[in-house]
C-alpha atoms as a PDB file:
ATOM      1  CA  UNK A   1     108.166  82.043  28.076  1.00  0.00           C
ATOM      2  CA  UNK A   2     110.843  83.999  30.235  1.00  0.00           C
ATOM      3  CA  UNK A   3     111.347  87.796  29.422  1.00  0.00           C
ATOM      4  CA  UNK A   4     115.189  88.007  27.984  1.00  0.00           C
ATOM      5  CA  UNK A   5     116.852  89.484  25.407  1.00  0.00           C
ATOM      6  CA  UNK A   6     116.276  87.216  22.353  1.00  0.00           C
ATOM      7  CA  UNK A   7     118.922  86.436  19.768  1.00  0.00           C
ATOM      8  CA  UNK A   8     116.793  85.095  16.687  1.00  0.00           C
ATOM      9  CA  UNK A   9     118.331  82.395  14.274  1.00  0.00           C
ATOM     10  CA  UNK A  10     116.985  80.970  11.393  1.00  0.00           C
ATOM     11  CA  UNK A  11     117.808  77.711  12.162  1.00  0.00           C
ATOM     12  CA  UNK A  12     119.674  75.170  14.592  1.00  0.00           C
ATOM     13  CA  UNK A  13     121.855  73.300  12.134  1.00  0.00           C
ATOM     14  CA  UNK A  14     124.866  74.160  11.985  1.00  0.00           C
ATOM     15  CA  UNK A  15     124.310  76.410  14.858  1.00  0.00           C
ATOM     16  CA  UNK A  16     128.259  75.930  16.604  1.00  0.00           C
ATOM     17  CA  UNK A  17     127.257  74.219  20.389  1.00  0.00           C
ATOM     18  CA  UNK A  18     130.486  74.662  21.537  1.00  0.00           C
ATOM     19  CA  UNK A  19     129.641  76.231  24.893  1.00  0.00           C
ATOM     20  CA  UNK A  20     126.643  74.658  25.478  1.00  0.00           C
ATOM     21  CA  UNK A  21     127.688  71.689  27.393  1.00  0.00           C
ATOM     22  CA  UNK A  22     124.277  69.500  27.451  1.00  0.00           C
ATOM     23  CA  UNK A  23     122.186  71.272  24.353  1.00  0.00           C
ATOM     24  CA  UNK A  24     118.299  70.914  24.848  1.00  0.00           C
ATOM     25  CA  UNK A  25     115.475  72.383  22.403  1.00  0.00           C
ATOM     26  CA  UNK A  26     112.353  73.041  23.706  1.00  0.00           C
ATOM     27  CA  UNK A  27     109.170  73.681  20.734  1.00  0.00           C
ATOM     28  CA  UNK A  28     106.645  76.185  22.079  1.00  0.00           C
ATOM     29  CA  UNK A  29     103.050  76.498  20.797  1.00  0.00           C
ATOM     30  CA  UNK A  30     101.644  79.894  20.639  1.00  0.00           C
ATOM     31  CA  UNK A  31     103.882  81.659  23.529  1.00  0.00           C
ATOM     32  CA  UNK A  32     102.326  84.625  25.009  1.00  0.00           C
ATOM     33  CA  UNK A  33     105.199  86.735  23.773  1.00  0.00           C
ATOM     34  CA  UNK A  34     104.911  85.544  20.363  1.00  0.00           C
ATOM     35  CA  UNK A  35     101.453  84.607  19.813  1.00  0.00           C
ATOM     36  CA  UNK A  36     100.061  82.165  17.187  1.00  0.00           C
ATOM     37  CA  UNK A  37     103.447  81.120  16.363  1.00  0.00           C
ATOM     38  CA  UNK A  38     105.681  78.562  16.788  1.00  0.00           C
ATOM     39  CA  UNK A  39     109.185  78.856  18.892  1.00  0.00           C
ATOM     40  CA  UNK A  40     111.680  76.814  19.425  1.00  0.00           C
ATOM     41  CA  UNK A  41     114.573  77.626  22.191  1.00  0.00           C
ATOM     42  CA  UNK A  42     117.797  76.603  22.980  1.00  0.00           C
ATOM     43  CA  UNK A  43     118.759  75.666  26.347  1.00  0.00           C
ATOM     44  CA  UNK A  44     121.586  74.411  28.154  1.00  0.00           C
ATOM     45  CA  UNK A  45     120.428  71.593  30.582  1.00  0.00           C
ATOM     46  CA  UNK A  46     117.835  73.237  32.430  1.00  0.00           C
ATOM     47  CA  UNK A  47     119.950  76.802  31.804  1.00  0.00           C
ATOM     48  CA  UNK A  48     117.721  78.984  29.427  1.00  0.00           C
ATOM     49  CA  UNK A  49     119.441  80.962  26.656  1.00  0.00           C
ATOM     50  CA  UNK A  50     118.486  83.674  24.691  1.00  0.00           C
ATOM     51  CA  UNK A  51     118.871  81.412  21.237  1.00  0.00           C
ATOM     52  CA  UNK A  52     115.342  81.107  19.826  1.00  0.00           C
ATOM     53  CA  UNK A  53     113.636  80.177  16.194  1.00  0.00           C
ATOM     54  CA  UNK A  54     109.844  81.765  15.244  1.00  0.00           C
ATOM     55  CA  UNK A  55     108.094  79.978  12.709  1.00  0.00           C
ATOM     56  CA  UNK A  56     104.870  80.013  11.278  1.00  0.00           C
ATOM     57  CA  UNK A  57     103.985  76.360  11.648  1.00  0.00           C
ATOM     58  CA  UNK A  58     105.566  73.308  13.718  1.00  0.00           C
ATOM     59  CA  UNK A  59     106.912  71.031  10.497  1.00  0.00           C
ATOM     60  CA  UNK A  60     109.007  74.543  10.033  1.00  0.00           C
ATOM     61  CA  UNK A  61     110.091  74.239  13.432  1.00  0.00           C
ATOM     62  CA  UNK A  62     111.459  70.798  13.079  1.00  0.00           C
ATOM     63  CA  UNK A  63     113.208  71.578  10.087  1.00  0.00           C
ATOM     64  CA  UNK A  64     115.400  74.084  11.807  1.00  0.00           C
ATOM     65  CA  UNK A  65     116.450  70.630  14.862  1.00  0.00           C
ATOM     66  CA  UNK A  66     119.558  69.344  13.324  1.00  0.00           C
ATOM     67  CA  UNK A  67     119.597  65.421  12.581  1.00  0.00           C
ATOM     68  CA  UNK A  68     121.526  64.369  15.910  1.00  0.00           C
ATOM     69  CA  UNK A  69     118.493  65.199  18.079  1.00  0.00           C
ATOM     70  CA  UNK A  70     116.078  63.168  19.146  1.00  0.00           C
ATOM     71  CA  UNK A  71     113.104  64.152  20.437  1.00  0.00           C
ATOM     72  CA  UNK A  72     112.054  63.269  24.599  1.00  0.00           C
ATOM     73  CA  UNK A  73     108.369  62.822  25.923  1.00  0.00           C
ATOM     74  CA  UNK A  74     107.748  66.201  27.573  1.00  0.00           C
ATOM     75  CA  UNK A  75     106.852  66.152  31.502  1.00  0.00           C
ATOM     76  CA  UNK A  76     103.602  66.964  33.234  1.00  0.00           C
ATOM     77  CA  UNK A  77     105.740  69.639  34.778  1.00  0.00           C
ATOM     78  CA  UNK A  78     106.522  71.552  31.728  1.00  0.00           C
ATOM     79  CA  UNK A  79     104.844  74.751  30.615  1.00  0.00           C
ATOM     80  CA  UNK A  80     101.476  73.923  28.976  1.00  0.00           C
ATOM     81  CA  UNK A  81     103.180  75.839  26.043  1.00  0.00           C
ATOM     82  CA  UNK A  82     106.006  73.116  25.403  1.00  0.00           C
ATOM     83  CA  UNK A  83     104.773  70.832  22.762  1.00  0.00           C
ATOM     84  CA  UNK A  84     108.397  68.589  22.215  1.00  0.00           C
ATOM     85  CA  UNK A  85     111.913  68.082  23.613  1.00  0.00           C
ATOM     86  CA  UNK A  86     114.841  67.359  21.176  1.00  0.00           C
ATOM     87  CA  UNK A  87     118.376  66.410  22.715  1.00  0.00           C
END
């Protein structure tokens, strides 16, 4: 994952999206800067941001993507970390 300044939430919904004009999640397994967990970032298109969730296990993770998104087959171009896509 990239090296920013995190701002952790505890969840997604009702997270405001306001200024994030095309809001993407991407679910991370076992990052190496947070190892043997589970991370889920917010992005804006293809624009990273420093909104993240850390959880302990993936159904945590999901329960933190609010309702609207759906989750997108990841690409063979994607970090081997990324395990799902939700727009």
């Amino acid at each position: 994952m990239m090296n920013i300044s995190n701002h952790t939430l505890d969840s997604f919904v009702g997270f405001y999206f306001g200024d994030i004009k095309i809001p993407i999640i991407a679910v991370y397994e076992n990052p190496a800067d947070f190892p043997g967990k589970y991370v889920a970032r917010l992005f804006d298109l293809q624009q990273i941001t420093n909104y993240i969730i850390v959880k302990d296990t993936l159904a945590e993770i999901r329960e933190c993507i609010p309702s609207a998104f759906n989750k997108m087959p990841r690409s063979q171009e994607d970090d081997p970390t990324i395990l799902e896509i939700w727009m």
